[in-house]
Protein backbone atom coordinates (compact mmCIF):
# COMPACT_ATOMS: atom_id res chain seq x y z
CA UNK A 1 -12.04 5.58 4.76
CA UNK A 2 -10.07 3.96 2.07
CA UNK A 3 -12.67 4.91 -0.90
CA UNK A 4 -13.22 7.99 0.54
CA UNK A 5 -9.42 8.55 -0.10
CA UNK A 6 -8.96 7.49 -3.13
CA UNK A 7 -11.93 9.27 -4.01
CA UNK A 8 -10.11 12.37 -2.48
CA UNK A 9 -6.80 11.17 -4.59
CA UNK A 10 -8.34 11.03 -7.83
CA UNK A 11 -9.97 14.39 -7.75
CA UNK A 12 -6.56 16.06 -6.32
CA UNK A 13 -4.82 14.53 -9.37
CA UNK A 14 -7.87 15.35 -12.13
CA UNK A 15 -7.12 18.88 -10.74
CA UNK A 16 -3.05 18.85 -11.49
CA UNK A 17 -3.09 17.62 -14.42
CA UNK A 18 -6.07 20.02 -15.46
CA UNK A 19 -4.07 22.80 -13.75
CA UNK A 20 -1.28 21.90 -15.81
CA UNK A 21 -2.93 21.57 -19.14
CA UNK A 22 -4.38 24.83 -18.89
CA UNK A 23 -1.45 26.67 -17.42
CA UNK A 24 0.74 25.13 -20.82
CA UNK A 25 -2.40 26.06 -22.85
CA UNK A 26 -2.33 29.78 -21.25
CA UNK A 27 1.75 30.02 -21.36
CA UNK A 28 1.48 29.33 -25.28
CA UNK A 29 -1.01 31.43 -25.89
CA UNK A 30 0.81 34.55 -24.13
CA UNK A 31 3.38 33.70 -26.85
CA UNK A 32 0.92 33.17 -29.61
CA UNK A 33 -0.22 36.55 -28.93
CA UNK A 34 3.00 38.59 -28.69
CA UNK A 35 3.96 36.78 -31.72
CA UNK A 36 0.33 38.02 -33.86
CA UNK A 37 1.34 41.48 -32.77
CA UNK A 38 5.05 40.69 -34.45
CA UNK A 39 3.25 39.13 -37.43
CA UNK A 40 0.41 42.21 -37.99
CA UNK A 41 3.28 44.72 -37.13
CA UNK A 42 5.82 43.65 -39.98
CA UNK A 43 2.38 42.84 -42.65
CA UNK A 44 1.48 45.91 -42.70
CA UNK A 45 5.47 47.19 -43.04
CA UNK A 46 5.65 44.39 -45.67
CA UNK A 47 2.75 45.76 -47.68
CA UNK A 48 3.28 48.77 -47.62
CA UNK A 49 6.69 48.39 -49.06
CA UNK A 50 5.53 45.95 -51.71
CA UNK A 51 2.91 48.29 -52.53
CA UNK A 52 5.33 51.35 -53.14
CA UNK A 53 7.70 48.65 -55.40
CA UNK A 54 4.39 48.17 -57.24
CA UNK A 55 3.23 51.53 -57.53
CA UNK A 56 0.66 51.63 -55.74
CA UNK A 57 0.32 51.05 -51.84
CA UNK A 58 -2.97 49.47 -51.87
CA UNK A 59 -1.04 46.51 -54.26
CA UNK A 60 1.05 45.22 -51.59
CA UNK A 61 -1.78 44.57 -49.37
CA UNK A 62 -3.58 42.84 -51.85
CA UNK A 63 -0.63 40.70 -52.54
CA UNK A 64 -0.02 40.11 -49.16
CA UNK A 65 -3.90 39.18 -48.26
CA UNK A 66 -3.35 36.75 -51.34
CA UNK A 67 -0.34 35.27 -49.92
CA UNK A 68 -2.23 34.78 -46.46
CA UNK A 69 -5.27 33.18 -48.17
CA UNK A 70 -2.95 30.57 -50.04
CA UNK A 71 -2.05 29.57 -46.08
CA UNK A 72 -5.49 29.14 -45.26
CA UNK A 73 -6.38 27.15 -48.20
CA UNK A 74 -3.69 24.94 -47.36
CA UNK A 75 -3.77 24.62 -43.73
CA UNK A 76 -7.66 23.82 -44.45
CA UNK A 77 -6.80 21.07 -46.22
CA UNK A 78 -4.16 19.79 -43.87
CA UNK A 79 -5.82 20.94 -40.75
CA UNK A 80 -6.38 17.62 -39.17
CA UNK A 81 -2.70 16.44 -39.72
CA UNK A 82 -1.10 19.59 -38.73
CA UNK A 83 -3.54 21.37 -35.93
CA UNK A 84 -6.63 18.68 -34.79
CA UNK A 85 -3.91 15.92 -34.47
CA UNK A 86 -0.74 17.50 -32.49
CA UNK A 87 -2.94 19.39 -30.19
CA UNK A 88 -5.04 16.05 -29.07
CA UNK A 89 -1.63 14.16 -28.54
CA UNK A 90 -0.42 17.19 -26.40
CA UNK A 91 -3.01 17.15 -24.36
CA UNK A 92 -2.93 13.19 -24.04
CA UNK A 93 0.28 13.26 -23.11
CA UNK A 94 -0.14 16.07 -20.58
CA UNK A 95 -3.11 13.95 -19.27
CA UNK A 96 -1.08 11.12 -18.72
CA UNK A 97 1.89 11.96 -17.52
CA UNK A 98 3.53 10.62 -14.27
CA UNK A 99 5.00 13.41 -12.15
């Protein structure tokens, strides 16, 4: 009876703390979306006004695509310090928390 508990025990608690990961995980990326549609929104807006500074429309989006390609380049380079790193210790920590 005992083993059979604790067997009981340790899947009840693999399934909170999964349960939790996922529903953080899900909550964030609710955000992350109504935040892309912010983000693509004012872009465009943004290039289009650059582009009429410029003289041409098409101009601002290509200075804005630049912009956004420097930001790749450089979260490429950092992308284990500032994405693969954070996001394991999140979920280690979520994983291992006591309630």
């Amino acid at each position: 009876n005992y083993t059979k508990t604790t067997v009981e025990l340790a899947k009840l608690h693999a399934v909170d703390k999964t349960a939790d990961v996922m529903s953080s995980l899900i909550s964030r990326l609710a955000v992350s979306i109504v935040f892309a549609m912010f983000a693509l929104l004012a872009n465009i807006g943004l290039s289009l006004w650059i582009g009429e500074l410029v003289g041409k429309l098409y101009y601002g989006f290509f200075i804005v695509s630049s912009f956004y390609l420097l930001i790749a380049i450089i979260l490429y380079i950092f992308k284990n310090e500032w994405i693969k790193t954070p996001i394991s210790n999140f979920m280690i920590v979520k994983m291992l928390k006591k309630n």
